[in-house]
N, C-alpha and C. Protein backbone atom coordinates (compact mmCIF):
# COMPACT_ATOMS: atom_id res chain seq x y z
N UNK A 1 122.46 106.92 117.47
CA UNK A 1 121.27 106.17 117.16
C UNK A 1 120.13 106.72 118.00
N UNK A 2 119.33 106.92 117.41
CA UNK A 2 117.96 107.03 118.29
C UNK A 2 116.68 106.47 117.72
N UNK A 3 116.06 106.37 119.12
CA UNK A 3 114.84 105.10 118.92
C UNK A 3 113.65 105.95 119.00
N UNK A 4 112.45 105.32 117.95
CA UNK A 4 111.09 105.63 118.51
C UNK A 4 109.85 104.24 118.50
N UNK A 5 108.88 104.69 118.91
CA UNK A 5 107.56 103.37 118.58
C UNK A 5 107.17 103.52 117.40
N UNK A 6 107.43 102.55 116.20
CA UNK A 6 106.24 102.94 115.33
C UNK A 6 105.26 102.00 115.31
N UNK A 7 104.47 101.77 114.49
CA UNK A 7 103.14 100.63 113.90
C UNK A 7 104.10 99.58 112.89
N UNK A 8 104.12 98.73 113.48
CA UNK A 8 104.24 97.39 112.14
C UNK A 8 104.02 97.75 110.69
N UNK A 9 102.60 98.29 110.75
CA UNK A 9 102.28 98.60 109.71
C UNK A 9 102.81 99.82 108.58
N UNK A 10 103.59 100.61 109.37
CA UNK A 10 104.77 101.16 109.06
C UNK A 10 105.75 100.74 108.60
N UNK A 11 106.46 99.29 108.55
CA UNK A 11 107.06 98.63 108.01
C UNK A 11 106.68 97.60 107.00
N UNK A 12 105.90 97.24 107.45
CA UNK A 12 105.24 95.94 106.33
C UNK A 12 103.94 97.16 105.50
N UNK A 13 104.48 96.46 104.08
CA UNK A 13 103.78 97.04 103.14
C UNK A 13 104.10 98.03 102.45
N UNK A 14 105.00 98.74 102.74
CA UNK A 14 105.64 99.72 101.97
C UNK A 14 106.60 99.24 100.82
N UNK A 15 105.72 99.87 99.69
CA UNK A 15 106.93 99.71 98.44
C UNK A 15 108.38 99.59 98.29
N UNK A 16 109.04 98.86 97.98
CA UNK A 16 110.72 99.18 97.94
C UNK A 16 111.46 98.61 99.35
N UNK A 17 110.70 98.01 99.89
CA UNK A 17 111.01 97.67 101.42
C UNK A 17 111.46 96.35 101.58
N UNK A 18 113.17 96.21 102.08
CA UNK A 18 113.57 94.72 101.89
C UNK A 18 113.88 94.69 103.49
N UNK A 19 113.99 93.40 104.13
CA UNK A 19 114.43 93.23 105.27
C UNK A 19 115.43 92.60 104.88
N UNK A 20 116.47 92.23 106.04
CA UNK A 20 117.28 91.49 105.73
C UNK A 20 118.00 91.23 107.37
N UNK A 21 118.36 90.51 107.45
CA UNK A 21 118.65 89.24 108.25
C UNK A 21 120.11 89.30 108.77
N UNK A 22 121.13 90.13 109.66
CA UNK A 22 122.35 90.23 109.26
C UNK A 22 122.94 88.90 109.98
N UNK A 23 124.42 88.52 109.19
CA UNK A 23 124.88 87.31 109.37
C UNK A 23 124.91 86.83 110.98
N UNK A 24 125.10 87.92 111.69
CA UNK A 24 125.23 87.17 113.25
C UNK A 24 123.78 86.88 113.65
N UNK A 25 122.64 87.12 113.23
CA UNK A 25 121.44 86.89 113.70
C UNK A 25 120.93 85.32 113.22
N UNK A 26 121.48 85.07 112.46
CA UNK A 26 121.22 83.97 111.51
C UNK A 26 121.04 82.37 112.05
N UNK A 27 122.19 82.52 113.62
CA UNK A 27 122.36 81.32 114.15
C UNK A 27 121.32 81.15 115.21
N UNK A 28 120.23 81.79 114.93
CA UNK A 28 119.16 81.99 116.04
C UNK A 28 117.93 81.37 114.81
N UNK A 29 117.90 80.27 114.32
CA UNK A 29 117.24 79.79 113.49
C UNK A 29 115.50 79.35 114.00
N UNK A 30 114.73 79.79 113.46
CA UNK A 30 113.00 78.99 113.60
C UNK A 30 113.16 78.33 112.94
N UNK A 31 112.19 77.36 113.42
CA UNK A 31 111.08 76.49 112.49
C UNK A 31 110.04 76.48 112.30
N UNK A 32 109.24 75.65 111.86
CA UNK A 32 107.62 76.07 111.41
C UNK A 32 106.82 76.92 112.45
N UNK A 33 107.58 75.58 113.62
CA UNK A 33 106.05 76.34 114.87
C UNK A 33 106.33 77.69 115.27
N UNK A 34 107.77 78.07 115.67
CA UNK A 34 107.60 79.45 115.45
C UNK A 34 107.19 80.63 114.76
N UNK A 35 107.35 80.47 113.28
CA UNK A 35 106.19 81.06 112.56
C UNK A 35 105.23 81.14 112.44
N UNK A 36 104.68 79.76 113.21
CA UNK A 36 103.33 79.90 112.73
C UNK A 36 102.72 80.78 114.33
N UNK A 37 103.60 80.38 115.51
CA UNK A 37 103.25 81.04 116.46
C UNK A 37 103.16 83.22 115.71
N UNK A 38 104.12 83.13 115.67
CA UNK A 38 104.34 84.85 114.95
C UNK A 38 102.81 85.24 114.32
N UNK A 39 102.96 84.26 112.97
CA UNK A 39 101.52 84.20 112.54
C UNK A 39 100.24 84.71 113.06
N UNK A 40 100.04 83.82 113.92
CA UNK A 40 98.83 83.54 114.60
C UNK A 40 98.37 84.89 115.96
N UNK A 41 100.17 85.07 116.40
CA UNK A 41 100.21 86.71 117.32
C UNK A 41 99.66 87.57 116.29
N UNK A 42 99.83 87.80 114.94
CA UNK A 42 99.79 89.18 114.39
C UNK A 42 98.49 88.59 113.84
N UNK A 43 97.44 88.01 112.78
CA UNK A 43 96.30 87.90 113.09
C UNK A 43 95.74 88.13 114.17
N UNK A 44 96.15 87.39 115.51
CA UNK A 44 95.17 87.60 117.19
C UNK A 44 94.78 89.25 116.73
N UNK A 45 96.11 90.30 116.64
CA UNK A 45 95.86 91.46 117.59
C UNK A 45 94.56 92.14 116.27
N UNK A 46 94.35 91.47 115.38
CA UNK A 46 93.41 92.17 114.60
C UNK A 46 91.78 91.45 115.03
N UNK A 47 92.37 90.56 115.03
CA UNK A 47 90.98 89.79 115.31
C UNK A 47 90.18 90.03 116.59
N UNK A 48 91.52 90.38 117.55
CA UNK A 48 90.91 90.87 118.61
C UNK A 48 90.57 92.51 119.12
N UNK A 49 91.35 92.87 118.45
CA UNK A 49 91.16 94.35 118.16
C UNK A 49 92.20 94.99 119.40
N UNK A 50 93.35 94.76 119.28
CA UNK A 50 94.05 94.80 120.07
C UNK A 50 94.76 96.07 119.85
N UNK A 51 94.94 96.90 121.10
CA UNK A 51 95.58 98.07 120.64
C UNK A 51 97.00 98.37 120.67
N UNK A 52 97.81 97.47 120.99
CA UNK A 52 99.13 97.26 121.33
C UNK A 52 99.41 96.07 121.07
N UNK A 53 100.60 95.48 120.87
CA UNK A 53 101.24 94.10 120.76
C UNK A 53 102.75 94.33 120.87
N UNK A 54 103.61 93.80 122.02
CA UNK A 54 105.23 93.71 122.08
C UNK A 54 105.50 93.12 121.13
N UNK A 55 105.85 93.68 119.86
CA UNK A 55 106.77 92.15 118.93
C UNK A 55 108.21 91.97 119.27
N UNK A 56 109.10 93.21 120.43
CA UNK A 56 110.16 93.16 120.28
C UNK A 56 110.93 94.17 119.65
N UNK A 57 112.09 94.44 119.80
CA UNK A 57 113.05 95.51 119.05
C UNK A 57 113.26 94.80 117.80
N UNK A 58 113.48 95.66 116.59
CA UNK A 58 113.11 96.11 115.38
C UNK A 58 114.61 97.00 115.37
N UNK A 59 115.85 96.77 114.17
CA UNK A 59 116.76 97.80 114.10
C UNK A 59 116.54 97.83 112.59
N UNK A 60 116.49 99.24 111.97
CA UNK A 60 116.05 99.90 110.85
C UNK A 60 116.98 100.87 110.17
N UNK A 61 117.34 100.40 108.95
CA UNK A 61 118.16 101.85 108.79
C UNK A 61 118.16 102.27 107.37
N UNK A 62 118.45 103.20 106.74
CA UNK A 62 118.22 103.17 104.99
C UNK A 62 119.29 102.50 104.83
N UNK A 63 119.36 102.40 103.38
CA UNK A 63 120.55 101.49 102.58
C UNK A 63 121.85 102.63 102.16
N UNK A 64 121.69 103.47 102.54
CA UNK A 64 122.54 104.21 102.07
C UNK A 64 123.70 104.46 103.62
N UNK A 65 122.72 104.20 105.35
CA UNK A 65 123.56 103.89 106.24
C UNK A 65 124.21 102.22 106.63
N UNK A 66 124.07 101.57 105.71
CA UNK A 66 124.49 100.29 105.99
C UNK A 66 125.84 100.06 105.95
């Protein structure tokens, strides 16, 4: 496995692009306010013009390594 940084925006928005949720992650459940907290982080960094934002590790892989 190897890791790099990309842009969010590298992930969100691209055609053909599903996330998915694997079963052991599942028991780590939100609710509203956490989304709306998420929300409100990823608007801030535009609104503020932010050049960085930690969202956290991100694991990515095609469908053909699943």
């Amino acid at each position: 496995m190897t890791t790099d940084n990309k842009k969010i925006t590298e992930f969100i928005g691209i055609p053909d692009r599903q996330f998915i949720i694997p079963v052991y992650q599942r028991r780590y459940s939100w609710d509203l306010s956490q989304y709306n907290r998420l929300w409100n982080d990823l608007l801030n960094i535009n609104k503020y013009n932010k050049a960085s934002h930690f969202l956290g590790s991100i694991v990515a892989s095609a469908n053909d390594q699943i």
